[in-house]
C-alpha atoms as a PDB file:
ATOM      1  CA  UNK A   1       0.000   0.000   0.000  1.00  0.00           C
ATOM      2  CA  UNK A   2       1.534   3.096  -1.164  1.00  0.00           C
ATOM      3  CA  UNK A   3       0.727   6.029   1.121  1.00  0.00           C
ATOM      4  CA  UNK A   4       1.659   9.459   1.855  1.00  0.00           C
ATOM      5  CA  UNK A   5       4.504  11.428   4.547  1.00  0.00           C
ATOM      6  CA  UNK A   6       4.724  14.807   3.812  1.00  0.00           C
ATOM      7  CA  UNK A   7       3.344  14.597   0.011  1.00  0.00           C
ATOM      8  CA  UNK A   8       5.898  12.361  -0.498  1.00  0.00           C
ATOM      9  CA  UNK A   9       5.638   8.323  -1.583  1.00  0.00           C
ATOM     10  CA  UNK A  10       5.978   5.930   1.417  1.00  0.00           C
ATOM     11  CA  UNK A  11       9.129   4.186   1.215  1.00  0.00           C
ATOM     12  CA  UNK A  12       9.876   0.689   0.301  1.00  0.00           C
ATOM     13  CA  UNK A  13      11.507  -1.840   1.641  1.00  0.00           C
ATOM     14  CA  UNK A  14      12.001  -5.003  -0.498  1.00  0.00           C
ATOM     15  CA  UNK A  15      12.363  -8.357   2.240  1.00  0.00           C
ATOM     16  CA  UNK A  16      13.743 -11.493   0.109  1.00  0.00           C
ATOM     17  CA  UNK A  17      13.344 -14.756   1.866  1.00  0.00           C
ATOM     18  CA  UNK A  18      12.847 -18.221   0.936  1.00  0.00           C
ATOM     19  CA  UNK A  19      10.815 -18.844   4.044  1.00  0.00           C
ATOM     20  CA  UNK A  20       7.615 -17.063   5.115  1.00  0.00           C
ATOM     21  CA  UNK A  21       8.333 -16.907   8.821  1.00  0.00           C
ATOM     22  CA  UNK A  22      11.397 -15.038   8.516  1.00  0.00           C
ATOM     23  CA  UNK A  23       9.658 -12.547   5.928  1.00  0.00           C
ATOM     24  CA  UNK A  24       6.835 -11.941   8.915  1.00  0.00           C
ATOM     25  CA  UNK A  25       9.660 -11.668  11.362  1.00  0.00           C
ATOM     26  CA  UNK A  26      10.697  -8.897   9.216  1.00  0.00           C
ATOM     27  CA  UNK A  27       7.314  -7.115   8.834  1.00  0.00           C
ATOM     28  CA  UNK A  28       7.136  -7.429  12.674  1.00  0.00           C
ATOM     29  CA  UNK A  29      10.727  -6.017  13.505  1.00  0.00           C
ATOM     30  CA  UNK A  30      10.333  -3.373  10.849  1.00  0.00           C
ATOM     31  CA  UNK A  31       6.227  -2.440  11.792  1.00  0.00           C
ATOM     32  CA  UNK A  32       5.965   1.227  13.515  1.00  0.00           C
ATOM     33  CA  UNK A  33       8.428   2.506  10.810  1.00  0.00           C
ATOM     34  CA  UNK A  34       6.816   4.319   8.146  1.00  0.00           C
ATOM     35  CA  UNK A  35       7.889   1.991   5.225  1.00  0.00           C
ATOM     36  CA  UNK A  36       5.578  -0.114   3.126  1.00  0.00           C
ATOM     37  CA  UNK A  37       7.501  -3.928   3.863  1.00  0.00           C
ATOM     38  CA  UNK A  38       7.371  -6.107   0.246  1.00  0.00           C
ATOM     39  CA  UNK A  39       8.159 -10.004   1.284  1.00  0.00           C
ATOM     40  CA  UNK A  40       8.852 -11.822  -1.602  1.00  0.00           C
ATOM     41  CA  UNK A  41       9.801 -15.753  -1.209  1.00  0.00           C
ATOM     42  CA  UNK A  42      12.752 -15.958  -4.108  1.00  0.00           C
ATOM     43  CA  UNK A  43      15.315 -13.719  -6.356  1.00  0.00           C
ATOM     44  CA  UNK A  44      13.396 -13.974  -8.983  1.00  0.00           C
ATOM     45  CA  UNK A  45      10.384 -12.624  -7.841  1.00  0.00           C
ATOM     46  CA  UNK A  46      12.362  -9.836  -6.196  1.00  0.00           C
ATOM     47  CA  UNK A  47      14.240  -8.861  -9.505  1.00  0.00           C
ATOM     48  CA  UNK A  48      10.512  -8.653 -11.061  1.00  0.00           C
ATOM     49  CA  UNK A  49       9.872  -6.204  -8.391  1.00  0.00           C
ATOM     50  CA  UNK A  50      12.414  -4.523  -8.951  1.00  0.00           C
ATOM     51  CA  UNK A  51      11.432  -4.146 -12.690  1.00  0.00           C
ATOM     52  CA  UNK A  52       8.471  -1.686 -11.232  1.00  0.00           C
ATOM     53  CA  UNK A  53       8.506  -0.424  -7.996  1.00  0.00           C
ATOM     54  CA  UNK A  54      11.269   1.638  -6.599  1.00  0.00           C
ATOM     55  CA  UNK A  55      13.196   0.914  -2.985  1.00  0.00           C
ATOM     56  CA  UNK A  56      14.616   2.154  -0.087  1.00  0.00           C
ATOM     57  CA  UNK A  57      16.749  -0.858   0.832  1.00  0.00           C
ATOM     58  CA  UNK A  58      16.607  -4.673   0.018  1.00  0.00           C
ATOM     59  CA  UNK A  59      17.037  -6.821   2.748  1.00  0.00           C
ATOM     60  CA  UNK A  60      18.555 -10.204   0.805  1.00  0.00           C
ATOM     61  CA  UNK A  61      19.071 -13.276   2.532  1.00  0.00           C
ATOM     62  CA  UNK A  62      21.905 -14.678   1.283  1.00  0.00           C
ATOM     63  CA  UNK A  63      21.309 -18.614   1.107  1.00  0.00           C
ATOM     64  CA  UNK A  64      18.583 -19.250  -1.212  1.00  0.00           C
ATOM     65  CA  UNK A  65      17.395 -22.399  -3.180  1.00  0.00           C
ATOM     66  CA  UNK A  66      17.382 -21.404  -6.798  1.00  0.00           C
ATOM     67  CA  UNK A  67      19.184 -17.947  -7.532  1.00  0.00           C
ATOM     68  CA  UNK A  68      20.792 -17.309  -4.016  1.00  0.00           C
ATOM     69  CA  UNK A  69      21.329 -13.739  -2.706  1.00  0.00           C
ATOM     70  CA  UNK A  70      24.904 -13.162  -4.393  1.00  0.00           C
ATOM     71  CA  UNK A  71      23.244 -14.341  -8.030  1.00  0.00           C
ATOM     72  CA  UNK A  72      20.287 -11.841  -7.088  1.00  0.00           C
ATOM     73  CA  UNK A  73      22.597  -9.017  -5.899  1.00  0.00           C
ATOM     74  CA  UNK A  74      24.660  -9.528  -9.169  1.00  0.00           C
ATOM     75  CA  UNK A  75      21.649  -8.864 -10.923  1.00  0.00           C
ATOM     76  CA  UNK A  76      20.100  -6.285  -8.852  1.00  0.00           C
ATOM     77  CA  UNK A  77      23.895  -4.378  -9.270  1.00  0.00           C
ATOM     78  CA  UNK A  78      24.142  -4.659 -12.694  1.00  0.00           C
ATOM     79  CA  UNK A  79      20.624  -2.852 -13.718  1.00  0.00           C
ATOM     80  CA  UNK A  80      21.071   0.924 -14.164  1.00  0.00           C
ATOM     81  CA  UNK A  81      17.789   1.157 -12.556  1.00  0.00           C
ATOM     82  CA  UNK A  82      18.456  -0.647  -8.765  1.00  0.00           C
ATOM     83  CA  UNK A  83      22.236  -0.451  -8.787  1.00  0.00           C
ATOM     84  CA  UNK A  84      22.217   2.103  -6.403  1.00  0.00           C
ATOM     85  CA  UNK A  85      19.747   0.434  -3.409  1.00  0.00           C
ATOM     86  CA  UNK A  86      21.622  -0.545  -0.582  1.00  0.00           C
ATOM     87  CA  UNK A  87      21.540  -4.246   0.002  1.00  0.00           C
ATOM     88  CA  UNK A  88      21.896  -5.416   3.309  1.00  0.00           C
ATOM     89  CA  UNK A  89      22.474  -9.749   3.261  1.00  0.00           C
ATOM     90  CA  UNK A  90      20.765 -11.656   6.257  1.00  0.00           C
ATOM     91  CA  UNK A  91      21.891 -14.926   6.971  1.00  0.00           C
ATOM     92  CA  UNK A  92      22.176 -17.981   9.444  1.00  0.00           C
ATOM     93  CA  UNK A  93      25.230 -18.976   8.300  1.00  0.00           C
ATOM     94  CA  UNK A  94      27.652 -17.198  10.545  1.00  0.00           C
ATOM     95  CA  UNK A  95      30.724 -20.244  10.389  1.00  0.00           C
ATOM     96  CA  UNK A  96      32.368 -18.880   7.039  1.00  0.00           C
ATOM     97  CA  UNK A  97      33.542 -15.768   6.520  1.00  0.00           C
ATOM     98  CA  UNK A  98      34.025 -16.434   2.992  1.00  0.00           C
ATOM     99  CA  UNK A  99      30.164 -15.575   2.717  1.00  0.00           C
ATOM    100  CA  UNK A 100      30.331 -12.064   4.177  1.00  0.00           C
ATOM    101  CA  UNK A 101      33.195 -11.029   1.840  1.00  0.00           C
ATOM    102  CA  UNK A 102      31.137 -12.194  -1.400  1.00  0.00           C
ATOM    103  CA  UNK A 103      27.946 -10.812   0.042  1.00  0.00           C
ATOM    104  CA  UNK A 104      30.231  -7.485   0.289  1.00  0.00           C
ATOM    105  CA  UNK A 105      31.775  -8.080  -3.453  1.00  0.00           C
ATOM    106  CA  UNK A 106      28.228  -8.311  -4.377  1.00  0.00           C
ATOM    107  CA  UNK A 107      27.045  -5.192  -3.601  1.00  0.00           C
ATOM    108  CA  UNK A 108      25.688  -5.281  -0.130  1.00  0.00           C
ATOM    109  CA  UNK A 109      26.382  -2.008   2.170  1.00  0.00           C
ATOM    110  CA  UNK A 110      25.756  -4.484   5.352  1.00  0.00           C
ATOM    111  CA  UNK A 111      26.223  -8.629   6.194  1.00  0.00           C
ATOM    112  CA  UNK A 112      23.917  -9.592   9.679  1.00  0.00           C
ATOM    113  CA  UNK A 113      23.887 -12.997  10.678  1.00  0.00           C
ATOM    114  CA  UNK A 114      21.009 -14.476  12.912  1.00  0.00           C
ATOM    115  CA  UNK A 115      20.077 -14.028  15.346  1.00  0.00           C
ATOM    116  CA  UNK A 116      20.607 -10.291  15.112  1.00  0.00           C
ATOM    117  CA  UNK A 117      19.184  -7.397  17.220  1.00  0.00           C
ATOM    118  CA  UNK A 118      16.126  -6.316  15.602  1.00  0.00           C
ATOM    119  CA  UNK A 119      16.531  -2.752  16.653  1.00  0.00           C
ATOM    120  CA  UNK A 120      20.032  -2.462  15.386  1.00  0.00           C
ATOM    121  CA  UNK A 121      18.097  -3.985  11.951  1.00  0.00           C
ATOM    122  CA  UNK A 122      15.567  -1.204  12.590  1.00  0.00           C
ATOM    123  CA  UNK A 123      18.092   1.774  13.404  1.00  0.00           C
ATOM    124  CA  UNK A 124      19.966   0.468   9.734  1.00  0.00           C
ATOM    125  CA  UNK A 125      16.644   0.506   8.257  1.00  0.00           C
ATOM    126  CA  UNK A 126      15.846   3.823   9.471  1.00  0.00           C
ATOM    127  CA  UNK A 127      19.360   5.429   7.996  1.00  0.00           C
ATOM    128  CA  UNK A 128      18.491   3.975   4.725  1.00  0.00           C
ATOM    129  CA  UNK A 129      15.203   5.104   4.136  1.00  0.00           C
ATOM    130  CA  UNK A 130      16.027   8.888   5.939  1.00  0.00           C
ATOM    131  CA  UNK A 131      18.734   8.921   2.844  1.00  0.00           C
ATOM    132  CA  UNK A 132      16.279   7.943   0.154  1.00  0.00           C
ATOM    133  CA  UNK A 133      13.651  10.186   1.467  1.00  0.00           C
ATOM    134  CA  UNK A 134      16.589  12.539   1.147  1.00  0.00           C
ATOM    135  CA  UNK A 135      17.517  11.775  -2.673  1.00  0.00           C
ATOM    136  CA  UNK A 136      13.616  11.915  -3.694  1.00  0.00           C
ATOM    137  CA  UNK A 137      13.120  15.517  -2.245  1.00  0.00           C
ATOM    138  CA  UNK A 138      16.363  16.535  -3.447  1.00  0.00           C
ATOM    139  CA  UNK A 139      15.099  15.440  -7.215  1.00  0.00           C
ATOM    140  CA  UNK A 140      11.963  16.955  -7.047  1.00  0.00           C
ATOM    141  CA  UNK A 141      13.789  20.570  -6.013  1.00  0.00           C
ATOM    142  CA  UNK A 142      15.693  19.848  -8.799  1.00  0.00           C
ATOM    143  CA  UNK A 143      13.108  19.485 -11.070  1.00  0.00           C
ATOM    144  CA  UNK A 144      11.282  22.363  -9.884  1.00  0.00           C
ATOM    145  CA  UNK A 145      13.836  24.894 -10.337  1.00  0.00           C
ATOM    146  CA  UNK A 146      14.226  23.410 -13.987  1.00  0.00           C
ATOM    147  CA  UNK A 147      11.081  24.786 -14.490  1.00  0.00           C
ATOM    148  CA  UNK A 148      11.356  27.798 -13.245  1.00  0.00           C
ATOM    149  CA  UNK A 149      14.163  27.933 -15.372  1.00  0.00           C
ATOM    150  CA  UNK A 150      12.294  27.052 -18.477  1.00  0.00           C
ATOM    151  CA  UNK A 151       9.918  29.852 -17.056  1.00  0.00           C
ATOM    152  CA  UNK A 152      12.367  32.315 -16.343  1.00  0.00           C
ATOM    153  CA  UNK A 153      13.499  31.839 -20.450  1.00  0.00           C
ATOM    154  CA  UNK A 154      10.232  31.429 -21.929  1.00  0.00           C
ATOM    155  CA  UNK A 155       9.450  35.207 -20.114  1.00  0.00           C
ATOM    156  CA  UNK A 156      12.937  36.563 -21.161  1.00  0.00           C
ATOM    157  CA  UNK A 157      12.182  35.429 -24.898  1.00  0.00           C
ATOM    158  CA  UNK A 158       8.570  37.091 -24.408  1.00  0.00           C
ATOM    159  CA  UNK A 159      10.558  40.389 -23.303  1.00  0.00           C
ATOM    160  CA  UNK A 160      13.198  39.916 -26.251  1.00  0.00           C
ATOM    161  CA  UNK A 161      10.277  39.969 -28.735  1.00  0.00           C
ATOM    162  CA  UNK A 162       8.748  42.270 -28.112  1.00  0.00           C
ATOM    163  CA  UNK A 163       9.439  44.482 -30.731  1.00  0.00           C
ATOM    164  CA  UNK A 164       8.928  41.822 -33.210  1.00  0.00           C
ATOM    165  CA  UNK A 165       5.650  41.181 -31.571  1.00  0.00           C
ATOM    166  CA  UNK A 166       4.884  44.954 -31.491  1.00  0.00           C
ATOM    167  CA  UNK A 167       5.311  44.751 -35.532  1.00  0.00           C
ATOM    168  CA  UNK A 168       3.200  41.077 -35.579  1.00  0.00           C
ATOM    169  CA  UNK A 169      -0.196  43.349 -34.083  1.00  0.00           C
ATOM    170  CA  UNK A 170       0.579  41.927 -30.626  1.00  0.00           C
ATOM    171  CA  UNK A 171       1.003  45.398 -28.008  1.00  0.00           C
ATOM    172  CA  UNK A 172       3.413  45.344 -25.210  1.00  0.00           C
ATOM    173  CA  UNK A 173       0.525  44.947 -22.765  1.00  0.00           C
ATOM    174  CA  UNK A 174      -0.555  41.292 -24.680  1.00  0.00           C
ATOM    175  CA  UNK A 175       3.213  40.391 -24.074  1.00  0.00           C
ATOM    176  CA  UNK A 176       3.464  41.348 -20.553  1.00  0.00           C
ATOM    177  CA  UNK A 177       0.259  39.494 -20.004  1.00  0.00           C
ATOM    178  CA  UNK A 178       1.452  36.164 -21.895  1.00  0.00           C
ATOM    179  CA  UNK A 179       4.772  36.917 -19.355  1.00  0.00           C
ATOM    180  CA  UNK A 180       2.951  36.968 -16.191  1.00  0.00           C
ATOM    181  CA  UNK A 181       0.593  34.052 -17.105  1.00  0.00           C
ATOM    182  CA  UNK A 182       3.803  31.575 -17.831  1.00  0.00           C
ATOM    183  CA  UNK A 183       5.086  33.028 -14.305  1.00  0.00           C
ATOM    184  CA  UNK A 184       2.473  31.929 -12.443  1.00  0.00           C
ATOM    185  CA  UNK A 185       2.557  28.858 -14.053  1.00  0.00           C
ATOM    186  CA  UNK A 186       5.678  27.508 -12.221  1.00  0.00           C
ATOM    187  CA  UNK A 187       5.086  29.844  -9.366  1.00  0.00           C
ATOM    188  CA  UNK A 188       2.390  27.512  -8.158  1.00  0.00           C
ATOM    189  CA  UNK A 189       4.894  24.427  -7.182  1.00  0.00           C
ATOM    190  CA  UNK A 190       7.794  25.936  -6.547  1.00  0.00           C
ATOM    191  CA  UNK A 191       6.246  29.125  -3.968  1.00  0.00           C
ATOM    192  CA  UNK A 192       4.250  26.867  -1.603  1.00  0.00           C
END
């Protein structure tokens, strides 16, 4: 369910676990935050939501049947489109270390094994959603002041033809008035 905070989307968090109780583990652990929690059961599904939805972090488990969480974070790295979520790997298998430094060549930004803390999950969850919050407002600002630049141009070419307007039957007064219309155009979003 895709709500609202602040006119903004709510974040999403992509879970990826082969087993259902550890996906409602995650729900649990992560409720109270306000994120949107999408538990998918296998890479595969989670690269097809990938293909639609965007995310604020993917929390991959790393030992998978089928396409594990390294084959899946391959993937998910490689796309133009998701390389830049932050993949944290959660695991049981805490007896190699070999797995953390793959899960790390992968891609991930984090390696827990379980049992972990929920609230340190929580408190990494938290940092990662605060910074995509971050990125989407900073993307809207930026296109908003493109449009006020496109505003500020369209008005300056107004000015600059004027003359040629003047000689066209249009008076200064119908080009002042075309001027201030296209201001208020882009006013609108960008005074609030």
């Amino acid at each position: 369910m895709t709500g609202s905070m602040g006119g903004a989307r709510t974040p999403k968090v992509l879970a990826v676990d082969d087993r259902p109780e550890n996906l409602l583990a995650l729900q649990a652990i992560l409720q109270g935050l306000q994120v949107e929690v999408v538990g998918v059961g296998s890479g595969d599904e989670a690269l097809k939501r990938l293909l639609v939805d965007d995310y604020a972090v993917i929390l991959l488990d790393a030992l998978m049947p089928g396409m594990d969480g390294f084959e899946t974070a391959g993937h998910i790295k490689r796309r133009q489109r998701t390389q830049h979520i932050p993949i944290v790997f959660l695991t049981a298998m805490d007896t190699d270390s070999h797995l953390a430094f793959r899960g790390y060549q992968a891609g991930a930004v984090d390696y827990i094994t379980k049992p972990f803390d929920p609230w340190i999950l929580r408190a990494k969850v938290s940092v990662f959603v605060d910074l995509w919050t971050l990125h989407v407002d900073l993307a809207e600002r930026a296109a908003e002041c493109d449009d006020l630049r496109a505003a500020v141009d369209d008005a300056s070419s107004l000015l600059a033809d004027a003359d040629t307007a003047a000689g066209a039957g249009l008076g200064l007064s119908e080009i002042v008035s075309r001027t201030r219309a296209r201001l208020r155009q882009v006013r609108a979003p960008v005074g609030r």
